[in-house]
N, C-alpha and C. Protein backbone atom coordinates (compact mmCIF):
# COMPACT_ATOMS: atom_id res chain seq x y z
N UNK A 1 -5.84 23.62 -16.69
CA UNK A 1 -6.76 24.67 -17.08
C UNK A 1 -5.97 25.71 -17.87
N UNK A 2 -6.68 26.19 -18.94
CA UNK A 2 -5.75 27.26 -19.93
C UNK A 2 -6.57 28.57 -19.94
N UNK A 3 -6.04 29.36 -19.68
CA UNK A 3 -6.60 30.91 -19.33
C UNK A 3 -5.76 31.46 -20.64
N UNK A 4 -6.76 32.54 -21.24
CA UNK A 4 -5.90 33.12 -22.61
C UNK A 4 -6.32 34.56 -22.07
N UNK A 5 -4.90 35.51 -22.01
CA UNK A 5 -5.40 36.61 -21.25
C UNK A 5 -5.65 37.52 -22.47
N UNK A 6 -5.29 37.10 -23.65
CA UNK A 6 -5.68 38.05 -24.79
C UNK A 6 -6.80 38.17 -25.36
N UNK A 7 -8.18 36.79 -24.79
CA UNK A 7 -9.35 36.96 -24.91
C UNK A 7 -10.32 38.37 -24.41
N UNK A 8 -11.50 37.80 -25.59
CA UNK A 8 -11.95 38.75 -25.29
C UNK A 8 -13.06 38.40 -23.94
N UNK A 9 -13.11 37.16 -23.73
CA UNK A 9 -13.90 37.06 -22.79
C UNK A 9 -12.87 36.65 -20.75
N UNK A 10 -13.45 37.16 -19.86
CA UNK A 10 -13.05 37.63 -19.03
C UNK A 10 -12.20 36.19 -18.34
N UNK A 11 -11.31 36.41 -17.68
CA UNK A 11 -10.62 35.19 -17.14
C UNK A 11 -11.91 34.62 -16.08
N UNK A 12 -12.44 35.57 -15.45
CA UNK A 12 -13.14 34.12 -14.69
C UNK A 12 -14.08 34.04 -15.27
N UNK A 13 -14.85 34.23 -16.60
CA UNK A 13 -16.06 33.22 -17.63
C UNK A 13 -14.67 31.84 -17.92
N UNK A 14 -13.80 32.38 -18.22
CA UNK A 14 -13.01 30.76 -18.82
C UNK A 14 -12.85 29.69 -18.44
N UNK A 15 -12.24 30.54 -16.10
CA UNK A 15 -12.50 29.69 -15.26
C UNK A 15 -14.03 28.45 -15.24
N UNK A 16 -14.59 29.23 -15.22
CA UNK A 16 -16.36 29.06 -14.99
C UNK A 16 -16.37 28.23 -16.02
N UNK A 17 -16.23 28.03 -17.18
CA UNK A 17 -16.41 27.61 -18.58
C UNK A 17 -16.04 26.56 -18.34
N UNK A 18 -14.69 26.35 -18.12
CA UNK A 18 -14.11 25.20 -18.18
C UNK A 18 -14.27 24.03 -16.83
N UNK A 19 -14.82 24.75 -15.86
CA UNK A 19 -15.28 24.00 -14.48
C UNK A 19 -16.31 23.38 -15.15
N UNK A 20 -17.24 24.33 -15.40
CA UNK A 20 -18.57 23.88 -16.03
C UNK A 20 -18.34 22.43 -16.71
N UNK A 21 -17.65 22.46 -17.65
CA UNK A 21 -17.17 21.32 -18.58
C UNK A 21 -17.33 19.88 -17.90
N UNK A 22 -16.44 20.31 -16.90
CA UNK A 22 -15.67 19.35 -16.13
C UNK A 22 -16.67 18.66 -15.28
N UNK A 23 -17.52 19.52 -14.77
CA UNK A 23 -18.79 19.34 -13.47
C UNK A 23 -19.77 18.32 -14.90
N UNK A 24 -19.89 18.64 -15.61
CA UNK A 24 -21.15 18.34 -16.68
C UNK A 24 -21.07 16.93 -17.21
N UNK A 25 -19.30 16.98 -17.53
CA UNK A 25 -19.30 15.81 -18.45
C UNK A 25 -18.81 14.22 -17.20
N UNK A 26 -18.69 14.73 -16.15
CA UNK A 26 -18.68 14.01 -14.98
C UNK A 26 -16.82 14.02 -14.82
N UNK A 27 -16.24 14.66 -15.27
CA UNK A 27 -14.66 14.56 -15.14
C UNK A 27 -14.30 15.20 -13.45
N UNK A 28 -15.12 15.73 -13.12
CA UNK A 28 -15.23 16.06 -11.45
C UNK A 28 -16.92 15.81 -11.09
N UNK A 29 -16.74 14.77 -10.32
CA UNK A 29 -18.14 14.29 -9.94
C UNK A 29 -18.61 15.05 -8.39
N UNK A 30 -19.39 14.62 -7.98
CA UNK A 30 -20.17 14.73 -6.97
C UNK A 30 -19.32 14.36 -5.55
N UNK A 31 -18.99 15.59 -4.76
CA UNK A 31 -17.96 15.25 -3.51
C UNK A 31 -16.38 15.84 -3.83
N UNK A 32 -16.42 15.69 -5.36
CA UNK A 32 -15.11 16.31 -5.70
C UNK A 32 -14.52 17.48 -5.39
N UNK A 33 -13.22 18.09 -4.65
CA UNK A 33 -13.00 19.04 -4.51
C UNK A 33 -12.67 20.05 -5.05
N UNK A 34 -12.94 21.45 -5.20
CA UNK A 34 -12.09 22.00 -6.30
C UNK A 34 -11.01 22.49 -5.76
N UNK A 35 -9.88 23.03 -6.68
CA UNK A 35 -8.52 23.45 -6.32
C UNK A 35 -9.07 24.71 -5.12
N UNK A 36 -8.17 24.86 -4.25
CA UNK A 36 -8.55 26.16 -3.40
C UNK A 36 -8.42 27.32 -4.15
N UNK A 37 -8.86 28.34 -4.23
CA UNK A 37 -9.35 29.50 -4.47
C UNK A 37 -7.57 30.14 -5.16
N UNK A 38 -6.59 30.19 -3.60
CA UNK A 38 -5.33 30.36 -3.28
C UNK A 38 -4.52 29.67 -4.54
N UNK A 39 -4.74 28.32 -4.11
CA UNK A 39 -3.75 27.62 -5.08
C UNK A 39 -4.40 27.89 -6.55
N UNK A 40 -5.25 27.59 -6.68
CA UNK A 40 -5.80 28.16 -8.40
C UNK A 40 -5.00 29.40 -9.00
N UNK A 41 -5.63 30.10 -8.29
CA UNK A 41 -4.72 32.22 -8.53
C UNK A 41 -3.64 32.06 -8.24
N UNK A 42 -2.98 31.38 -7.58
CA UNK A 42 -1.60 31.28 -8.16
C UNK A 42 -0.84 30.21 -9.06
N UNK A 43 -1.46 29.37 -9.44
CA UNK A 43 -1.34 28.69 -10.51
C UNK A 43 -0.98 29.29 -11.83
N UNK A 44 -2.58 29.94 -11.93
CA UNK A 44 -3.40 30.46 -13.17
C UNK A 44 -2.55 32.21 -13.32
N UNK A 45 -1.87 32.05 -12.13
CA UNK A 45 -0.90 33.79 -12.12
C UNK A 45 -1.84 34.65 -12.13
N UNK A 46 -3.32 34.75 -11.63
CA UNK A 46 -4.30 35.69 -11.44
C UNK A 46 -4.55 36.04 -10.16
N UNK A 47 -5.45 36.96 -9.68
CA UNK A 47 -5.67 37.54 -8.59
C UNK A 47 -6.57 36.34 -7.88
N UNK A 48 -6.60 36.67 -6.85
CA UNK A 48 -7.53 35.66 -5.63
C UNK A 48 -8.84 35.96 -6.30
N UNK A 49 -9.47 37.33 -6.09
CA UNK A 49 -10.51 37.41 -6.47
C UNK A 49 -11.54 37.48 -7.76
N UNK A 50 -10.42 37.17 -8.78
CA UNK A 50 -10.89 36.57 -9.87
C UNK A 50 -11.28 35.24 -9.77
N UNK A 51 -10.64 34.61 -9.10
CA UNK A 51 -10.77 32.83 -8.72
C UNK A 51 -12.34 32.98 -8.29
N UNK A 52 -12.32 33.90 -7.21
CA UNK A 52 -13.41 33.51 -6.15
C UNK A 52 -14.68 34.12 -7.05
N UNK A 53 -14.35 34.85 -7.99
CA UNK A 53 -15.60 35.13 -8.76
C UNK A 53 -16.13 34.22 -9.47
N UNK A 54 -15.03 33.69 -10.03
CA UNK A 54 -15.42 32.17 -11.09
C UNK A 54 -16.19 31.16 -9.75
N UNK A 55 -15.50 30.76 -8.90
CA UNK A 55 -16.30 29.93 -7.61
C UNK A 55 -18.02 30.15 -7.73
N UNK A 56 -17.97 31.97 -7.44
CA UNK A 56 -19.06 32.40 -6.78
C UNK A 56 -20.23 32.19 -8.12
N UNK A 57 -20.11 32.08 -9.21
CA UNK A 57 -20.59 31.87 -10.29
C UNK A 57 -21.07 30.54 -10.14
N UNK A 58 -20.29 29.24 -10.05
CA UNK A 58 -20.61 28.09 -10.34
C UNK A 58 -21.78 27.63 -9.03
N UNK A 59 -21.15 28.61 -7.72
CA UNK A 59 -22.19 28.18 -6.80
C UNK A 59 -23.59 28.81 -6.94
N UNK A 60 -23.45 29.72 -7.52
CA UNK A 60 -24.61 30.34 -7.69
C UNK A 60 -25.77 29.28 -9.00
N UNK A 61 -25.00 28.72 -9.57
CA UNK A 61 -25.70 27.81 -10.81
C UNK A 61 -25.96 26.36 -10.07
N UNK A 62 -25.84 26.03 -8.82
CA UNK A 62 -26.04 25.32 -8.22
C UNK A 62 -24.94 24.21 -8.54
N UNK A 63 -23.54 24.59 -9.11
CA UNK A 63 -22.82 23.39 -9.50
C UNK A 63 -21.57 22.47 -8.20
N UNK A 64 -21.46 23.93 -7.71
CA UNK A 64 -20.76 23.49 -6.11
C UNK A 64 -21.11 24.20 -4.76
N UNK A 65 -20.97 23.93 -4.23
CA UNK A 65 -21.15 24.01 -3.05
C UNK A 65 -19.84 24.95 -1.85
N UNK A 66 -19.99 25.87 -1.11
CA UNK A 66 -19.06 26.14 -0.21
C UNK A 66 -18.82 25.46 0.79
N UNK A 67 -17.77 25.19 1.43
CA UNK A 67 -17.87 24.38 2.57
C UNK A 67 -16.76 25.41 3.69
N UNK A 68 -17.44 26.04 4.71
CA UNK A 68 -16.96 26.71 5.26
C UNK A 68 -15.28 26.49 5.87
N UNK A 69 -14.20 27.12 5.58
CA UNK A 69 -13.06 26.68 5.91
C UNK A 69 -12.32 25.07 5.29
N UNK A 70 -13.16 24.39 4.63
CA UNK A 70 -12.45 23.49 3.82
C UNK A 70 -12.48 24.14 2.27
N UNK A 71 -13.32 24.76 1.68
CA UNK A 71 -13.28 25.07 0.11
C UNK A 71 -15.00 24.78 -0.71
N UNK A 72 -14.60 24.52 -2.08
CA UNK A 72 -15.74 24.72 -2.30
C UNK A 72 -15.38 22.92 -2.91
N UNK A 73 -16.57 22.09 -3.08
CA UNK A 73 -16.98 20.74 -3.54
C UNK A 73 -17.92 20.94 -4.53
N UNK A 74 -17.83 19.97 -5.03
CA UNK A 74 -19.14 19.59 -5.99
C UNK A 74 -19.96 19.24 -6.25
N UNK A 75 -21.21 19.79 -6.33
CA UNK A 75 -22.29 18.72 -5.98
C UNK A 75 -23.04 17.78 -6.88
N UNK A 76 -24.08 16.77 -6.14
CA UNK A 76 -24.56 15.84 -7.07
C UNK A 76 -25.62 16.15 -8.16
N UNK A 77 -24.96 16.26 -9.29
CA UNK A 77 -25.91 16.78 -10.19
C UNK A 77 -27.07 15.94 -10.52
N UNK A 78 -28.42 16.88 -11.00
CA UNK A 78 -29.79 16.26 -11.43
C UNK A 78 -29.35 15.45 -12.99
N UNK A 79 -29.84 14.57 -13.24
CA UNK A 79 -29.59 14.01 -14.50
C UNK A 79 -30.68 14.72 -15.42
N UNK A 80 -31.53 15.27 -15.07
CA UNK A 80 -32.89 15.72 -16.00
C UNK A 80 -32.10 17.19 -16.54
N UNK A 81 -31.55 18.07 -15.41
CA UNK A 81 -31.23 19.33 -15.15
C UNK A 81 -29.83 19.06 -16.39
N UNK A 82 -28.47 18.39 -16.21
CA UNK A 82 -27.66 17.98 -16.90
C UNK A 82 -27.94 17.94 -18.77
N UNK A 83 -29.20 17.01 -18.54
CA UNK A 83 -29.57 16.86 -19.84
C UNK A 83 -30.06 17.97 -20.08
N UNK A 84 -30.67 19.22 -19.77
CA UNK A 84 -31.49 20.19 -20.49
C UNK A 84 -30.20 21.25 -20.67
N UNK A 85 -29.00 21.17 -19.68
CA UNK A 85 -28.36 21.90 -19.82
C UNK A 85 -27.38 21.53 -21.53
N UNK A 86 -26.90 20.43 -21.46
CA UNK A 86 -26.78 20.11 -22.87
C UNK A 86 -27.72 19.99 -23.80
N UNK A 87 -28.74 20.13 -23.65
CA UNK A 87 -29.62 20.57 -25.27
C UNK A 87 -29.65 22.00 -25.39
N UNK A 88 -29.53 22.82 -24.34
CA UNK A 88 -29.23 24.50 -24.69
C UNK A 88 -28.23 24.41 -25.33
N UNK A 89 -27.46 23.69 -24.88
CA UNK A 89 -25.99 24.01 -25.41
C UNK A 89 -25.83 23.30 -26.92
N UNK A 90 -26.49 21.96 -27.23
CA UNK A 90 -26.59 21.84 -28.81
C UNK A 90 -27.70 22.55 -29.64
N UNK A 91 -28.49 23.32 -28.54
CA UNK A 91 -29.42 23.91 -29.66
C UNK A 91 -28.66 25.17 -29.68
N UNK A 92 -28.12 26.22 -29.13
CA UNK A 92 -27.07 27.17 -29.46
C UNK A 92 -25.89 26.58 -30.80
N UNK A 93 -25.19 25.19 -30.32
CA UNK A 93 -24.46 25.18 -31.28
C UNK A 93 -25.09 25.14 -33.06
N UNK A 94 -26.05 24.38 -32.86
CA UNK A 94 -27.19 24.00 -33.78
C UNK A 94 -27.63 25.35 -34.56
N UNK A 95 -28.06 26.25 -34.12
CA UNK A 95 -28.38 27.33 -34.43
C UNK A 95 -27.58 28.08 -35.15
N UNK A 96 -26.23 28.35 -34.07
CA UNK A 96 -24.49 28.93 -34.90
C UNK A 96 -24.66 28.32 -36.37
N UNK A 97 -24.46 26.48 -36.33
CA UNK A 97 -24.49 26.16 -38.05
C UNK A 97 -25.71 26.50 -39.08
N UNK A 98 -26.91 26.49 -38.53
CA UNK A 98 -27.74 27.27 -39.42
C UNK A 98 -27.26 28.20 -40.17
N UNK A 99 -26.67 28.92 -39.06
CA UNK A 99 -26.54 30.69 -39.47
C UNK A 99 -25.95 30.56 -40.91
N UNK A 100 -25.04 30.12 -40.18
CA UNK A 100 -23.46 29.55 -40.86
C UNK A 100 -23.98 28.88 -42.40
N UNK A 101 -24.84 28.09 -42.32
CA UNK A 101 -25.39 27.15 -43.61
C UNK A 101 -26.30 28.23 -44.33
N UNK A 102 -26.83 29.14 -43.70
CA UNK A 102 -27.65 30.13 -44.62
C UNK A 102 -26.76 30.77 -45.79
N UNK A 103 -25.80 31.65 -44.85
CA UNK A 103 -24.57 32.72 -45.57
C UNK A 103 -23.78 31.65 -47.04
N UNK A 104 -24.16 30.40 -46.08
CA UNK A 104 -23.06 29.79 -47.47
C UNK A 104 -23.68 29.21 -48.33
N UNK A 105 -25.08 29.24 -48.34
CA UNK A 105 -26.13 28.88 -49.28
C UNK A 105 -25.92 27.53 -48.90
N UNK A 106 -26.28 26.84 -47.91
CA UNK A 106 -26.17 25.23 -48.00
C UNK A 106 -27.48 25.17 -47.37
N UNK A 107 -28.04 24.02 -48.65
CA UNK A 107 -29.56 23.63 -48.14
C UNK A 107 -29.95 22.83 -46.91
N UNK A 108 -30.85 22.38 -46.07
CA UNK A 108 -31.49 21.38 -45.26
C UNK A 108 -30.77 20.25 -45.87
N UNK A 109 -31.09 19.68 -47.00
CA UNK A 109 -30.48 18.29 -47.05
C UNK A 109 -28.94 18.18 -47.38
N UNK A 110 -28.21 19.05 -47.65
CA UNK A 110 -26.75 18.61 -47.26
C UNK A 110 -26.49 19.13 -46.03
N UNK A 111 -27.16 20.07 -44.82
CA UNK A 111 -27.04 19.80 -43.37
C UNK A 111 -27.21 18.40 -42.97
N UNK A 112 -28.13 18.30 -43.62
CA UNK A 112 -28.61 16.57 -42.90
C UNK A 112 -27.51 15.95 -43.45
N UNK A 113 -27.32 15.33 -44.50
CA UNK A 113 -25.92 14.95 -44.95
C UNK A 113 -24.96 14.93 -44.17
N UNK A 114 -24.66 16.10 -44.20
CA UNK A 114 -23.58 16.22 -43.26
C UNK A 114 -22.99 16.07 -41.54
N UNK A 115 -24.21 16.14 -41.43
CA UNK A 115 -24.71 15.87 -40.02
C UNK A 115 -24.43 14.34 -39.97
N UNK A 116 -25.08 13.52 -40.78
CA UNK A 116 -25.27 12.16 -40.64
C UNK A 116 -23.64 11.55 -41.01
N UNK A 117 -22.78 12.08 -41.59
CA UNK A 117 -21.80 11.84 -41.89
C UNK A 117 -20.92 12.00 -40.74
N UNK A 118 -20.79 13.19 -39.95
CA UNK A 118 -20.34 13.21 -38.80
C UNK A 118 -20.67 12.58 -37.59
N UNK A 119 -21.75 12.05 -37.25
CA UNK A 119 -22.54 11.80 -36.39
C UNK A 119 -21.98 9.98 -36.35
N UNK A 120 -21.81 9.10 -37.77
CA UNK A 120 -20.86 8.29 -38.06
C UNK A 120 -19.64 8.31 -37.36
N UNK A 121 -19.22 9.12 -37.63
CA UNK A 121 -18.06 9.42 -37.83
C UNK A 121 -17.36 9.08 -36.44
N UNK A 122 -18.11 9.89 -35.84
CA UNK A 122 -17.73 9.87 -34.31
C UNK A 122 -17.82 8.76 -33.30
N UNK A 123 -18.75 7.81 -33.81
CA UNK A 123 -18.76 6.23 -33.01
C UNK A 123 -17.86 5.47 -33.00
């Protein structure tokens, strides 16, 4: 996990961010444990209760679970819930390149273009 303390966004969104990732794309599945709270913050050279804020975040989004005196786990994610959570997240990114394609004068059909070129690309 890479924490950038010169960001502008807060060490435990990065925590959170990057759990998130991990919980979503199945790289920590369902039952999986997360690092303890302890060992994380001192890993990551941050305070305990930055850790436990990032925790208290993911449990609150329903992504793990506390387990009293063992830590926090992960739970079994909805596949419907998963999927809607990644179309927010490509319709945000989606949106960013609009913006982005307006300012630089690039029309609908070299988005599409380009889109379709990448979209190649990547198989």
């Amino acid at each position: 996990m890479k924490i950038y303390h010169n960001s502008n966004e807060p060490i435990y969104k990065q925590i959170t961010v990057q759990l998130r990732e991990k919980i979503n794309t199945g790289k920590l599945k369902a039952g999986d444990p997360l690092p303890s709270i302890r060992v994380l913050a001192q890993d990551l050279k941050i305070s305990v209760i930055t850790t436990m804020k990032a925790y208290e975040e993911l449990s609150s989004e329903g992504l793990v679970t506390a387990s009293k005196g063992k830590g926090y786990y992960v739970n079994a994610q909805d596949e419907h819930m998963l999927k809607e959570q990644h179309m927010r997240q490509l319709e945000k990114n989606l949106t960013d390149a609009i913006h982005s394609a307006r300012i630089a004068g690039v029309g609908l059909d070299e988005i599409t273009q380009t889109l379709e070129m990448l979209w190649d690309i990547d198989e």
